[in-house]
N, C-alpha and C. Protein backbone atom coordinates (compact mmCIF):
# COMPACT_ATOMS: atom_id res chain seq x y z
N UNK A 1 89.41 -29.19 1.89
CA UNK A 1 89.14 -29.54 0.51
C UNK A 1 87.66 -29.30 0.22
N UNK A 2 87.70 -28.61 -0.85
CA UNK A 2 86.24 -28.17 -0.92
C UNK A 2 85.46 -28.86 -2.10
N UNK A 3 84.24 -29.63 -2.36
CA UNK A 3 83.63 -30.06 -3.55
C UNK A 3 83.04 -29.30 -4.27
N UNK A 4 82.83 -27.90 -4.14
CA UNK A 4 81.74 -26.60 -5.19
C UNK A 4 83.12 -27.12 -6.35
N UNK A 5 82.18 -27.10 -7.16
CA UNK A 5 82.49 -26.46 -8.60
C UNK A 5 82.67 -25.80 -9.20
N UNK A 6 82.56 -24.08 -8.57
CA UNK A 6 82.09 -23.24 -9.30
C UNK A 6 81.08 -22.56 -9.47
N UNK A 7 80.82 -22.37 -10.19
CA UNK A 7 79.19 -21.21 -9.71
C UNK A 7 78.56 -22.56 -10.40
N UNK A 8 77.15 -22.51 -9.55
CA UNK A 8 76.18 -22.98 -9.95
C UNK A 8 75.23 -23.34 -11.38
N UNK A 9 75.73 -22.84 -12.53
CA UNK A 9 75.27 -23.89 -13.61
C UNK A 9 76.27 -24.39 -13.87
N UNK A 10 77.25 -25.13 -14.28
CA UNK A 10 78.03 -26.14 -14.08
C UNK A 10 77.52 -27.00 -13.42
N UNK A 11 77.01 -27.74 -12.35
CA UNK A 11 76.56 -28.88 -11.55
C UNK A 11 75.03 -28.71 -12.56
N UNK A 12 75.04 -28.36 -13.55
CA UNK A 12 73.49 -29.00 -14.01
C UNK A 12 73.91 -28.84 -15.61
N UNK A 13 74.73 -30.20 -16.28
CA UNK A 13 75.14 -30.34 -17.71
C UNK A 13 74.34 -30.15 -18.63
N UNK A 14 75.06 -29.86 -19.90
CA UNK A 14 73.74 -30.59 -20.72
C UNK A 14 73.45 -31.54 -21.35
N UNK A 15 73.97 -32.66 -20.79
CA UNK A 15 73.66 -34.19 -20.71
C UNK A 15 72.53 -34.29 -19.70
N UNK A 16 72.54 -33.42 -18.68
CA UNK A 16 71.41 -33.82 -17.61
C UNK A 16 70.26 -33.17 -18.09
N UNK A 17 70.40 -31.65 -18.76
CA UNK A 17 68.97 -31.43 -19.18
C UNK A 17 68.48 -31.87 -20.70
N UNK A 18 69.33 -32.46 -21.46
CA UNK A 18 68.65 -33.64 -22.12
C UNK A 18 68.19 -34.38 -21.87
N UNK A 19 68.48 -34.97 -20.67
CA UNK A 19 67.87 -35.92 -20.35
C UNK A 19 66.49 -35.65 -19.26
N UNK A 20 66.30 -34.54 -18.95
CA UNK A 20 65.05 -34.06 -18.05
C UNK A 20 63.90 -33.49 -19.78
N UNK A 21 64.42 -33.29 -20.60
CA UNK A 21 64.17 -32.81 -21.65
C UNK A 21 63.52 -34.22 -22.07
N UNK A 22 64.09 -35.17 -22.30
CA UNK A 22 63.44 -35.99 -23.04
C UNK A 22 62.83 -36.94 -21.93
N UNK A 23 62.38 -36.55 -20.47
CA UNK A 23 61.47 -37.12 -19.85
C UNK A 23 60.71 -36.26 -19.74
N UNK A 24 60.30 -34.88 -20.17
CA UNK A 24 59.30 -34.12 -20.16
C UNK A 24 58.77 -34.57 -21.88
N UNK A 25 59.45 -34.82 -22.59
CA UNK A 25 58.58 -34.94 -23.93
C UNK A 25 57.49 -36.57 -23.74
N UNK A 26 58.45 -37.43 -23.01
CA UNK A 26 57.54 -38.82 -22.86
C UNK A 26 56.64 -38.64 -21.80
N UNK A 27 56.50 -37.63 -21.21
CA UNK A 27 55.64 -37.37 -19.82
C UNK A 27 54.03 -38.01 -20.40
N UNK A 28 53.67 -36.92 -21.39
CA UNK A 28 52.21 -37.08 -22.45
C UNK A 28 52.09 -38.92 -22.48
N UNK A 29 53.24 -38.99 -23.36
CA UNK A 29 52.67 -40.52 -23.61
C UNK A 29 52.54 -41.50 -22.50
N UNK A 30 53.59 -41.28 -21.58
CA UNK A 30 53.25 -42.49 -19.89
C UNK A 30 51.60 -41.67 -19.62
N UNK A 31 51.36 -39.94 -19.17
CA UNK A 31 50.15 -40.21 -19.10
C UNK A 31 49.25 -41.12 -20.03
N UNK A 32 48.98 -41.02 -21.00
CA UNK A 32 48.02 -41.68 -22.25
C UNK A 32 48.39 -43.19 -21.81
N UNK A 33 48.98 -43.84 -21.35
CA UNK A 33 49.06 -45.21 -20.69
C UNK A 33 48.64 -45.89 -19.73
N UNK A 34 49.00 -44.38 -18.68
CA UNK A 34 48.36 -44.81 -17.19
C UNK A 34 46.70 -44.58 -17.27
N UNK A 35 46.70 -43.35 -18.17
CA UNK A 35 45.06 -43.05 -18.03
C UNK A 35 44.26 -43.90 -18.68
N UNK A 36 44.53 -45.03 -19.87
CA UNK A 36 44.26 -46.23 -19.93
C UNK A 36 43.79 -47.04 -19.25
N UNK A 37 44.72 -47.68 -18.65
CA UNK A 37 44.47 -48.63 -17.23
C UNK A 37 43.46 -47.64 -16.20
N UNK A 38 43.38 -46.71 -16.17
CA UNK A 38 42.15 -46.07 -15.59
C UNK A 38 41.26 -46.44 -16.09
N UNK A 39 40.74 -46.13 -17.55
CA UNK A 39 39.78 -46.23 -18.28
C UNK A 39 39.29 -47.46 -17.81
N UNK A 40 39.68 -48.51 -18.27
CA UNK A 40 39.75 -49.97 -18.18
C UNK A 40 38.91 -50.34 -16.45
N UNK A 41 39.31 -49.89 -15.82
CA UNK A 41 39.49 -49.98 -14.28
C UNK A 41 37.88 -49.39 -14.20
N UNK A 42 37.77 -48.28 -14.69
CA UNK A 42 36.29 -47.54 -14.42
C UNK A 42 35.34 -47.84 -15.50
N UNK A 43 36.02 -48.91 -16.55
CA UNK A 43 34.76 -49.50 -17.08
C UNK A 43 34.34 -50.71 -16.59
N UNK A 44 35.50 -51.36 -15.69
CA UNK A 44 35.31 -52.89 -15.41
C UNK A 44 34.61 -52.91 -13.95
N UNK A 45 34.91 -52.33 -13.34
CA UNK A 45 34.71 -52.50 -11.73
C UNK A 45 33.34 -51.95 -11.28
N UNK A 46 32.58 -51.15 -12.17
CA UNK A 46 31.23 -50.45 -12.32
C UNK A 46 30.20 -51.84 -12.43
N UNK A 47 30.55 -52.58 -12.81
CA UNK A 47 29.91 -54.00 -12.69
C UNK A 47 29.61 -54.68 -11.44
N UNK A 48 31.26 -55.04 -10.61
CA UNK A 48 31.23 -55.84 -10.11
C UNK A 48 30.13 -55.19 -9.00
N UNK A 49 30.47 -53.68 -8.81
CA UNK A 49 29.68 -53.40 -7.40
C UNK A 49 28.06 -53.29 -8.09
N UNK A 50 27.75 -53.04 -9.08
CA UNK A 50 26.42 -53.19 -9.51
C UNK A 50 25.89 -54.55 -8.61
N UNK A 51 26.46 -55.70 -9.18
CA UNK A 51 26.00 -56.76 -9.23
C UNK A 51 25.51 -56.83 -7.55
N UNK A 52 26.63 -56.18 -6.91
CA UNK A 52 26.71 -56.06 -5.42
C UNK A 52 25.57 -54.93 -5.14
N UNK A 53 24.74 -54.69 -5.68
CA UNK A 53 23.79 -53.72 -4.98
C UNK A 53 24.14 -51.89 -4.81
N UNK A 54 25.79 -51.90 -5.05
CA UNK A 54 26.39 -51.01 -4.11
C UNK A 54 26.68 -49.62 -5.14
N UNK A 55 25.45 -48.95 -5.41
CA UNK A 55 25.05 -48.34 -6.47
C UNK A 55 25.97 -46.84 -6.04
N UNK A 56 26.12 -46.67 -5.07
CA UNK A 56 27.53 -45.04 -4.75
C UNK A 56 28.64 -45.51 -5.43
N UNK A 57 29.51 -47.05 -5.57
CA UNK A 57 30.31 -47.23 -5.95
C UNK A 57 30.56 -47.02 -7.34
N UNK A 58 29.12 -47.48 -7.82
CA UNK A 58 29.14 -47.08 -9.54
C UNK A 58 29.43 -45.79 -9.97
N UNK A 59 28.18 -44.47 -9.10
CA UNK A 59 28.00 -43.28 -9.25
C UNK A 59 29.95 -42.85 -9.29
N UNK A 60 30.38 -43.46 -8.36
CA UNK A 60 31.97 -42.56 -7.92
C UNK A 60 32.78 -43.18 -9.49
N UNK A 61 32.27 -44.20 -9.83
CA UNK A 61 33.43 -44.90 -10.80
C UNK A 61 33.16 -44.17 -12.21
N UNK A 62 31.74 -43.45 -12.09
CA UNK A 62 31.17 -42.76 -13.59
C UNK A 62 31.63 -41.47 -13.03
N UNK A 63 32.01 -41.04 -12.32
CA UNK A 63 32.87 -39.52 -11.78
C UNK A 63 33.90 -39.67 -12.47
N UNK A 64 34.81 -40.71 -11.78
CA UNK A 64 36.35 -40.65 -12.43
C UNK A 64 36.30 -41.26 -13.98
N UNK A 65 35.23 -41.29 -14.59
CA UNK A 65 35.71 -41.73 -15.82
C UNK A 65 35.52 -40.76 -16.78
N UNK A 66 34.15 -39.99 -15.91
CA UNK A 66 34.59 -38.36 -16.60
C UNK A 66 35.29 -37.37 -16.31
N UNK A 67 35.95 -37.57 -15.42
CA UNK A 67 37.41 -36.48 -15.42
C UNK A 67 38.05 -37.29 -15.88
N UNK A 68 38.33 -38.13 -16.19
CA UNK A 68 39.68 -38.99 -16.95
C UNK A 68 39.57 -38.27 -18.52
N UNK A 69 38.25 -38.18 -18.74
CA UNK A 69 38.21 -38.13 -20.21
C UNK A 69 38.24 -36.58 -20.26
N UNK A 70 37.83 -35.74 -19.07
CA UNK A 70 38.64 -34.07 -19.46
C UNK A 70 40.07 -34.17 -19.32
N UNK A 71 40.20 -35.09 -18.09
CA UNK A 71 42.10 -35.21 -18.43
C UNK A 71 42.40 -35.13 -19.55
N UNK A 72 42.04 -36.54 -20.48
CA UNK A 72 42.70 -36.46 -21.56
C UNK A 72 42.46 -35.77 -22.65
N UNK A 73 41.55 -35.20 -23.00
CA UNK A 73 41.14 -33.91 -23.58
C UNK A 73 42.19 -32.53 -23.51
N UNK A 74 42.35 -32.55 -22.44
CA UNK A 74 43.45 -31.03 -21.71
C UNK A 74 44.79 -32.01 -22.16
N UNK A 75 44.79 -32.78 -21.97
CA UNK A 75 46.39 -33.14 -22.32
C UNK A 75 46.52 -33.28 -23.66
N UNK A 76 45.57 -33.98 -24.44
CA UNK A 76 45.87 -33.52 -25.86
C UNK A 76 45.61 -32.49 -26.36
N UNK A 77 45.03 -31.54 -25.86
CA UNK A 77 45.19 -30.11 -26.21
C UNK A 77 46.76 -29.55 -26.45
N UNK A 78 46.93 -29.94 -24.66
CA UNK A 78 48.32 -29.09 -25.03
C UNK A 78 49.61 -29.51 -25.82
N UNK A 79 48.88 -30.68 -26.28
CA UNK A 79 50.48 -31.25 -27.19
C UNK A 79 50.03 -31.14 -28.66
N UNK A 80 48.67 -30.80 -29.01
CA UNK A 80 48.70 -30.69 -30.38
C UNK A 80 48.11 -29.47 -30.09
């Protein structure tokens, strides 16, 4: 007893690529959420190690807050 289906597009509906379809359209907005809580993260924590003396920690946290912000630059590019 064999489980193929048939040739190979059949095992990929189009219930399933609607639905890969409409997790590629929300992809943009979960980024713009997560890169948030980044933001947040590399404005808050630039403090604590200040306070701590521990001045590389700052330098690395003002790195990722400017690629966060070409991230999101390039990502709203490509959706508008």
């Amino acid at each position: 007893m064999s489980h193929r289906r048939g040739n190979g597009d059949s095992d990929f509906s189009d219930s399933r690529r609607a639905r890969i379809a409409n997790r590629k359209a929300l992809a943009p907005a979960l980024f713009l959420v997560s890169i948030g809580m980044l933001f947040y993260t590399a404005i808050v924590s630039p403090g604590y190690f200040a306070q701590k003396g521990q001045w590389i920690w700052v330098l690395i946290f003002g790195a990722l807050f400017a690629l966060a912000i070409i991230a999101v630059i390039r990502v709203l590019a490509s959706i508008y």
